[in-house]
Every structure is written in structure tokens, then in C-alpha cells.
C-alpha atoms as a PDB file:
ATOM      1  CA  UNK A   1     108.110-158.332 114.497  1.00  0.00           C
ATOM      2  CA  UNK A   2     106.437-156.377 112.053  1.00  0.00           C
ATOM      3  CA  UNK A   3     105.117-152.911 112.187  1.00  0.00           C
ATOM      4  CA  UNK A   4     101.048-152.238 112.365  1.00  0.00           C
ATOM      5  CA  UNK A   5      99.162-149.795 109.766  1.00  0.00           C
ATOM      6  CA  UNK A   6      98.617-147.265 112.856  1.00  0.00           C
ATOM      7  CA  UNK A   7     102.399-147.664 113.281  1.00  0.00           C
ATOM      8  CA  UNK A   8     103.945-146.695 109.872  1.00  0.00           C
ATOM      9  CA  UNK A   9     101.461-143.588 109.609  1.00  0.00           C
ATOM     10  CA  UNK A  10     100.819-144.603 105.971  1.00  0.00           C
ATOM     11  CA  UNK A  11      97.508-144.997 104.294  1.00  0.00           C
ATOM     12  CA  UNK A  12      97.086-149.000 104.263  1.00  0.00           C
ATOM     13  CA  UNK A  13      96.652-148.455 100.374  1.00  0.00           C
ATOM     14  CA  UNK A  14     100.330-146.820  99.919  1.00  0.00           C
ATOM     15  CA  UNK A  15     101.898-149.787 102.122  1.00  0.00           C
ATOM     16  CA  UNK A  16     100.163-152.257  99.825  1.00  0.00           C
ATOM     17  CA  UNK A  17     101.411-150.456  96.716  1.00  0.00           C
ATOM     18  CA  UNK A  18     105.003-149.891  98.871  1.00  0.00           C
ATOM     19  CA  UNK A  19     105.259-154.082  99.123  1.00  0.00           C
ATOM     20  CA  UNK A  20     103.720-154.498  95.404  1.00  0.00           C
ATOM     21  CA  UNK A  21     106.081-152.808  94.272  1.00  0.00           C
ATOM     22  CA  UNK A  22     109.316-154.318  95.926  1.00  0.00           C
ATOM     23  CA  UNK A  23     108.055-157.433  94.060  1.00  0.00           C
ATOM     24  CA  UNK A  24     108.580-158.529  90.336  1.00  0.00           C
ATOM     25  CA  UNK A  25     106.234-158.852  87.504  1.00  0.00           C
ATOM     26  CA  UNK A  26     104.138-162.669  88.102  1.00  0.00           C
ATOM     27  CA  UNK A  27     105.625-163.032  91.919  1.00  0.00           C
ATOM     28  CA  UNK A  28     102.436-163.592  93.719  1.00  0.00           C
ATOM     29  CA  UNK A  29     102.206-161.298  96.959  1.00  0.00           C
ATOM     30  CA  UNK A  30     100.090-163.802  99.581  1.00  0.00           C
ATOM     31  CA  UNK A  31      96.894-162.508 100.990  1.00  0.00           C
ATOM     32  CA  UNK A  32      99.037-163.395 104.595  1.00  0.00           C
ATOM     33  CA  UNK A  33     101.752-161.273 103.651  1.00  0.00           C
ATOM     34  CA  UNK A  34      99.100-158.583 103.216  1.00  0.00           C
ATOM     35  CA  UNK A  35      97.645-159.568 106.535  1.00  0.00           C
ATOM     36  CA  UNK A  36     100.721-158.581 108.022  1.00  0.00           C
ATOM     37  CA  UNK A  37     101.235-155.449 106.454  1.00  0.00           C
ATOM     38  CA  UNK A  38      97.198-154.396 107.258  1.00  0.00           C
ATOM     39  CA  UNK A  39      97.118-156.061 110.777  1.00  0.00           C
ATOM     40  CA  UNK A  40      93.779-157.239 109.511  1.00  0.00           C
ATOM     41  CA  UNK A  41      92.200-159.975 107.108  1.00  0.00           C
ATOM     42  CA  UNK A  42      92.766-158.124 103.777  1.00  0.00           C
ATOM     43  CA  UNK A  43      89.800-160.003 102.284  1.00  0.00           C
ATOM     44  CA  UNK A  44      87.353-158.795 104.517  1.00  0.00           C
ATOM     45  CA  UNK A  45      87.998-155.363 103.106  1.00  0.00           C
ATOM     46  CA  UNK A  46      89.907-155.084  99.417  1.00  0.00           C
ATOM     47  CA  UNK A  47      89.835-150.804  98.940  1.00  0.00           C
ATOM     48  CA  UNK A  48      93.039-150.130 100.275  1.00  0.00           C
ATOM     49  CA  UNK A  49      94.547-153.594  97.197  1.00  0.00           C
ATOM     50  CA  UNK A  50      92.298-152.065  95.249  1.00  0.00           C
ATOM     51  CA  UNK A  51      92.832-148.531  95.397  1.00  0.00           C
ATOM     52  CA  UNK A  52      96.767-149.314  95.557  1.00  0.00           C
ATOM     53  CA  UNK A  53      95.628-151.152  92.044  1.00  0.00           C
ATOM     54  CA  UNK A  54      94.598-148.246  90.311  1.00  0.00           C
ATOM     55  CA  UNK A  55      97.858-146.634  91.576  1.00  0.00           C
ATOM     56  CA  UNK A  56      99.850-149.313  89.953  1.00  0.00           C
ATOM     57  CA  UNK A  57      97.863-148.715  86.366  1.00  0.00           C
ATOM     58  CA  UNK A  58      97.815-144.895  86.755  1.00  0.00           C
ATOM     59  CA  UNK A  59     101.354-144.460  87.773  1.00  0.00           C
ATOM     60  CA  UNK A  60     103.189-147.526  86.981  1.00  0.00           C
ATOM     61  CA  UNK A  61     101.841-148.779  83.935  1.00  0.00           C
ATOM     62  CA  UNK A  62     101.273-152.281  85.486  1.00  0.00           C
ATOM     63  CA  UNK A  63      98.268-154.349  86.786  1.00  0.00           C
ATOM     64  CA  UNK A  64      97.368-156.140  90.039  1.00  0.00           C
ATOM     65  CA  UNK A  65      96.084-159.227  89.332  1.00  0.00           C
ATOM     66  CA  UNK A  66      94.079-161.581  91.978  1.00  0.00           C
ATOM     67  CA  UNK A  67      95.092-165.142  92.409  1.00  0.00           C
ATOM     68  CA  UNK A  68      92.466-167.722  93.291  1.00  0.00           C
ATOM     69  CA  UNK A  69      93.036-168.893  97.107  1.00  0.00           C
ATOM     70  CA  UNK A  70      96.587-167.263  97.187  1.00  0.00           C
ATOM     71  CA  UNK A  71      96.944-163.911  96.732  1.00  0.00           C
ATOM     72  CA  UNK A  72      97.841-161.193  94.286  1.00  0.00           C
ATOM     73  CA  UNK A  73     100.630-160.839  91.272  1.00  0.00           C
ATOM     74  CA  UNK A  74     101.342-158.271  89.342  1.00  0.00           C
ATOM     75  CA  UNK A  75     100.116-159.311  85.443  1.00  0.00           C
ATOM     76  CA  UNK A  76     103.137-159.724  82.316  1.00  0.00           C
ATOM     77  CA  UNK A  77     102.966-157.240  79.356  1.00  0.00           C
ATOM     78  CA  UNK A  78     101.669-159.829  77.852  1.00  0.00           C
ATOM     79  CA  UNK A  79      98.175-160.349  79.444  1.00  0.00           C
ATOM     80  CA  UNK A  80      97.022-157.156  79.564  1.00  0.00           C
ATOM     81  CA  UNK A  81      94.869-157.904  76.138  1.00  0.00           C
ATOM     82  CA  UNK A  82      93.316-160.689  77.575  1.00  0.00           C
ATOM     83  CA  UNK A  83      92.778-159.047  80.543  1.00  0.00           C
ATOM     84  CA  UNK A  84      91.229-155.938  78.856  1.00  0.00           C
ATOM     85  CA  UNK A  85      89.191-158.688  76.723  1.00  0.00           C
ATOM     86  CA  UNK A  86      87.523-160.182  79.631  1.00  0.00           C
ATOM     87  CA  UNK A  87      86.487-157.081  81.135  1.00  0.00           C
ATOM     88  CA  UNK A  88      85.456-155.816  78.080  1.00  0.00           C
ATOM     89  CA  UNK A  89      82.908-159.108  77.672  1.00  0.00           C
ATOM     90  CA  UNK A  90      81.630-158.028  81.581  1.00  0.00           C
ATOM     91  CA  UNK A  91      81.127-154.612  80.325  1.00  0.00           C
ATOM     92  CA  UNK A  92      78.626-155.975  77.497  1.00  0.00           C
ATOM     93  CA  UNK A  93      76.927-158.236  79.913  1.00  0.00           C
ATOM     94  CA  UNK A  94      76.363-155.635  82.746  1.00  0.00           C
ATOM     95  CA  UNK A  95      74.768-153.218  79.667  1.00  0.00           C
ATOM     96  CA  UNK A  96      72.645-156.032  78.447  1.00  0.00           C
ATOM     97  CA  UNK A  97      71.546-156.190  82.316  1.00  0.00           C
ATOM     98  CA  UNK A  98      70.965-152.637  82.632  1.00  0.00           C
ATOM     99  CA  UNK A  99      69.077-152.420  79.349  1.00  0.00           C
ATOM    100  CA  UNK A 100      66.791-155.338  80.696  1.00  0.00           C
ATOM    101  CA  UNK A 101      66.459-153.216  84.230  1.00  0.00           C
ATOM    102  CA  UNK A 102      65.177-150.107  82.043  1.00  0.00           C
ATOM    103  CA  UNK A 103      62.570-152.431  79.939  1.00  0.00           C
ATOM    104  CA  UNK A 104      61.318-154.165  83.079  1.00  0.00           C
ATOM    105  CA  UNK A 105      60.198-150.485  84.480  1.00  0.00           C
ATOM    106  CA  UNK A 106      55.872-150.702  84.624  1.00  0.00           C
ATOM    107  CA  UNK A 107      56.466-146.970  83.254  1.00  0.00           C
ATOM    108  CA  UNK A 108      52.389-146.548  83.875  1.00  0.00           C
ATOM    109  CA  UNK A 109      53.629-146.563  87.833  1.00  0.00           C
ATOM    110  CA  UNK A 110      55.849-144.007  87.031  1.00  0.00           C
ATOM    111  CA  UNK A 111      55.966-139.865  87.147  1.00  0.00           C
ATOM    112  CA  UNK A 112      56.520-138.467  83.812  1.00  0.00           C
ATOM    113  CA  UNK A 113      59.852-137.237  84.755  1.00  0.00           C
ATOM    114  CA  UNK A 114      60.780-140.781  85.652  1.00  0.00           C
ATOM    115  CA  UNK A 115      59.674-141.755  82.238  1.00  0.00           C
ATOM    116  CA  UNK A 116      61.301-139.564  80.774  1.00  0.00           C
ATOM    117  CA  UNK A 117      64.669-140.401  82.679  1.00  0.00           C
ATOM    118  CA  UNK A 118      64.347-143.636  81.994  1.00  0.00           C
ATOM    119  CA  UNK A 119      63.575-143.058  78.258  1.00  0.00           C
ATOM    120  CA  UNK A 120      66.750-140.959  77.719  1.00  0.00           C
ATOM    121  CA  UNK A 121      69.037-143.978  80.047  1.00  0.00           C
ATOM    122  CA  UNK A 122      67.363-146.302  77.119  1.00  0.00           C
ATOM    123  CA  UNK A 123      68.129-144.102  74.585  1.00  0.00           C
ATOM    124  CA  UNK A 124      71.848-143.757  75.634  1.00  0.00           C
ATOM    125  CA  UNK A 125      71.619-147.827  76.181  1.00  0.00           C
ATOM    126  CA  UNK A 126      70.770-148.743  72.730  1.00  0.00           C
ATOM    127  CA  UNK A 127      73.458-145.934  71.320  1.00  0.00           C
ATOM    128  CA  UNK A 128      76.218-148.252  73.497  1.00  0.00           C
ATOM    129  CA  UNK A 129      75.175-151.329  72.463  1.00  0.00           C
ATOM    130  CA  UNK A 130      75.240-150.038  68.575  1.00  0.00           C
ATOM    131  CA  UNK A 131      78.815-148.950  69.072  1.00  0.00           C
ATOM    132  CA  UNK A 132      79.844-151.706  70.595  1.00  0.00           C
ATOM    133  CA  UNK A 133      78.358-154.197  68.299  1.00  0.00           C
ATOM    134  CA  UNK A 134      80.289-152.196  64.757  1.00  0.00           C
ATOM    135  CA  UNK A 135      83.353-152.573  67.021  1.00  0.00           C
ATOM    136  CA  UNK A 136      82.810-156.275  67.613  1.00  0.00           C
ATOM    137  CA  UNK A 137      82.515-156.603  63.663  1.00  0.00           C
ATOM    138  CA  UNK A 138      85.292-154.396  63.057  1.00  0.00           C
ATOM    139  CA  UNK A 139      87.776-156.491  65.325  1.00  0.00           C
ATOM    140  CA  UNK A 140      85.933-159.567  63.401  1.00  0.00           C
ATOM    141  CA  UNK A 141      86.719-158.276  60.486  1.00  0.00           C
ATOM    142  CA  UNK A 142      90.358-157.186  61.039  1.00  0.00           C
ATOM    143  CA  UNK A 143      91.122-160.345  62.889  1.00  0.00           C
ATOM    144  CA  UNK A 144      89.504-162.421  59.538  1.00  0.00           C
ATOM    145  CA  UNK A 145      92.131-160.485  57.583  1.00  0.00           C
ATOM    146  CA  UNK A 146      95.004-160.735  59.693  1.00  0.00           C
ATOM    147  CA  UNK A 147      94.390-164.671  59.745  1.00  0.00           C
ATOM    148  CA  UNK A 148      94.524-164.095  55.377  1.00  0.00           C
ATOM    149  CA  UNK A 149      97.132-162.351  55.676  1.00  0.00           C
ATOM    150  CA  UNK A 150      99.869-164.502  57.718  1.00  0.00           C
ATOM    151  CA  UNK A 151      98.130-167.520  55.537  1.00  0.00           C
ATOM    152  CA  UNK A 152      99.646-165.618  52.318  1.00  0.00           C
ATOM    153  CA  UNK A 153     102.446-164.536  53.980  1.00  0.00           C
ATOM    154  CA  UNK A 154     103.338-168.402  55.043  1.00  0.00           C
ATOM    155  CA  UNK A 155     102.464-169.136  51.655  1.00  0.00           C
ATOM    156  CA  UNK A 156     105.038-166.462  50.187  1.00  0.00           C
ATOM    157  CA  UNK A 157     107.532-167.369  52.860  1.00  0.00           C
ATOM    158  CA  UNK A 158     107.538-171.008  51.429  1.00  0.00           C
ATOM    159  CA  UNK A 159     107.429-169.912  48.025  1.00  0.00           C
ATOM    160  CA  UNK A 160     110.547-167.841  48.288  1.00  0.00           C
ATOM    161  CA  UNK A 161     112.458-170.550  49.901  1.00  0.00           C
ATOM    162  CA  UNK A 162     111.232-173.136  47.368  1.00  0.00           C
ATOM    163  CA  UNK A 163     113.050-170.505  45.153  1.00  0.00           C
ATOM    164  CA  UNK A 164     116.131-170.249  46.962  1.00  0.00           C
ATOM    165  CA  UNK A 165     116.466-173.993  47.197  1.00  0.00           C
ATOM    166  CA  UNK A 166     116.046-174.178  43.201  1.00  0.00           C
ATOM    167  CA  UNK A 167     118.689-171.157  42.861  1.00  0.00           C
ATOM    168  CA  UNK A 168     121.376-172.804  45.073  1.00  0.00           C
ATOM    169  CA  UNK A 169     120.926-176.596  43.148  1.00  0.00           C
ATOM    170  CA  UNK A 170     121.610-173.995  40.085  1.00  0.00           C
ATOM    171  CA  UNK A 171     124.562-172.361  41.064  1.00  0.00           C
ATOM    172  CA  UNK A 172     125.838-175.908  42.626  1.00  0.00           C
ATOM    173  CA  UNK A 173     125.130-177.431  38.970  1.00  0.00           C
ATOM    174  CA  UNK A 174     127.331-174.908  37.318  1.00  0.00           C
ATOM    175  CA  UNK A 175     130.063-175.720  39.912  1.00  0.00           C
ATOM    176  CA  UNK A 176     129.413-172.452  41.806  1.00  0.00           C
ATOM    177  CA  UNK A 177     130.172-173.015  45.852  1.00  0.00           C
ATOM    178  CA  UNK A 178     127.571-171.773  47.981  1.00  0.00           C
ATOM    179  CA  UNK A 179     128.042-171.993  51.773  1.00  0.00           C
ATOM    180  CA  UNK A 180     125.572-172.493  54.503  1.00  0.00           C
ATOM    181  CA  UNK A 181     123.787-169.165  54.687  1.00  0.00           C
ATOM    182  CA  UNK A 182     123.428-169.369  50.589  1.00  0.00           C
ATOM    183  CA  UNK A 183     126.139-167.398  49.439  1.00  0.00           C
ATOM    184  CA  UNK A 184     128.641-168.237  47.166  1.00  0.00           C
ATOM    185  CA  UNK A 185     131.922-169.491  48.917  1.00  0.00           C
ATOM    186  CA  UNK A 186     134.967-167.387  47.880  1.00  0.00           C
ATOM    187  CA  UNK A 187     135.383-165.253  45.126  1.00  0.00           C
ATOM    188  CA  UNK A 188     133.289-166.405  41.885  1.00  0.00           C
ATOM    189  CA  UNK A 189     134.591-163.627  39.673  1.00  0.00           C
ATOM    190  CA  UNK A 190     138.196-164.278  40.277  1.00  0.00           C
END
């Protein structure tokens, strides 16, 4: 039988990072298995998996990922740019929201202080959305130019080995050896 929360004396939020971490990078960690460990639905209230989450980032360079229906893994190396992607596209929604709450504001109903408030929130608004629209067309722009340049590098890369193929029909023309990495077999000077 296991032990409760009230038990082990342990925040519930260091016994879910405790079991997270016993487990390896894309093993999913079932929302029953953190039943157990919470004595408790673990849905009905995520702080503790989410505050051992931000543990996980902060001090183990790693991050918790929810599972549709199942449970939790902890993400690859790999997806933490697509991860950081999404979140960034949520970020630009929630401040196109926010900038439509400020807008909607019938500032005649409103104290000149709360104007005011509100004029400096839209203020700081528009400054976010300006940054974050020259990044977007920075990261256009360097992702246009990293496409150009693997297209010339593939196009050197086949060049060079067009080349090489003429250079070793050469040296096998002349009665030079060449073996399968494309140097010359044996000694050609002797």
C-alpha cells in the first residue's frame, strides 16, 4: 500500500517532482499514478504538477508536458522550440485580447485617473505589439535566408561531388587506382 501526502510530510508539489523525476525523458507519468501519490484526483487541482513544473524548468532544465486523457511526460530536447513557439503564438493572442479589453473601455464613464491608467496600459500595449511584430519579421527574414542558404549549400554540395566524380574518371583514365573513399590505391609516386 502506498503512503498518503499527510504521511510522507512532503509538500504534494516535491512528491510530484520526487516521481517526475525517477522517470525518463517522453515516459508518460499517468494522472492515476499521480492520484496515488496525492491521495486525491490530481485534475481537480493541478498547482502542486504545476508548481513541481516550474521546478523541473528552473532546476532541471527540463519540461513537464501534459498528455491528452493520460497523463504527463517530461518533453525531448528537441521540442522545446516548438513548445516555446506555441506559447509564444498564445502570448500574441492574449495581447491582441487585452488591447481589445483597453479599446472597449466607454472612457467617458471613467475617472480621469482611470483614463489615464488605461491610456498608459495602451500605450505599453501598442509598444509590445511593435516589438513583437519586427521580431516576427526578423525570424521571417532569417528563416527566408537560412532556406537560401542550405539551397546553395545543396547546390555546392552537388557541385563538388560532380567534381570529384570527373577527377576520379581522370585519374582512372591515366591508369591511376583510386579506391573507394577516392584516394589513390598504393603508392602513385613509386
Amino acid at each position: 500500500m502506498f503512503m498518503t501526502v499527510r504521511e510522507r510530510g512532503l509538500p504534494q508539489w516535491k512528491i510530484i517532482y520526487n516521481e517526475v523525476k525517477r522517470h525518463s525523458r517522453g515516459e508518460i507519468i499517468t494522472y492515476d499514478r499521480m492520484n496515488e501519490l496525492l491521495d486525491r484526483d490530481s485534475r481537480a487541482q493541478r498547482h502542486p504538477i504545476e508548481r513541481a513544473a516550474r521546478e523541473l524548468e528552473r532546476v532541471d532544465h527540463c519540461t513537464l508536458i501534459c498528455v491528452r486523457g493520460k497523463g504527463y511526460r517530461i518533453a525531448q530536447p528537441g521540442e522545446h522550440v516548438g513548445l516555446a513557439e506555441r506559447h509564444t503564438v498564445r502570448s500574441q493572442r492574449q495581447l491582441g485580447r487585452a488591447s481589445r479589453k483597453i479599446e472597449s473601455a466607454d472612457r467617458e464613464q471613467l475617472s480621469p485617473e482611470q483614463a489615464a491608467r488605461l491610456d498608459a496600459i495602451q500605450a505599453q500595449l501598442a509598444k509590445h505589439e511593435e516589438w513583437i511584430g519586427d521580431l516576427n519579421a526578423r525570424d521571417a527574414r532569417r528563416a527566408r535566408e537560412l532556406r537560401a542558404l542550405r539551397r546553395q549549400t545543396s547546390g555546392d554540395v552537388a557541385h563538388i561531388s560532380d567534381q570529384f566524380d570527373q577527377m576520379k574518371e581522370a585519374l582512372r583514365r591515366h591508369g591511376i587506382p583510386i579506391d573507394v573513399s577516392g584516394e589513390p590505391a598504393g603508392d602513385v609516386l613509386a
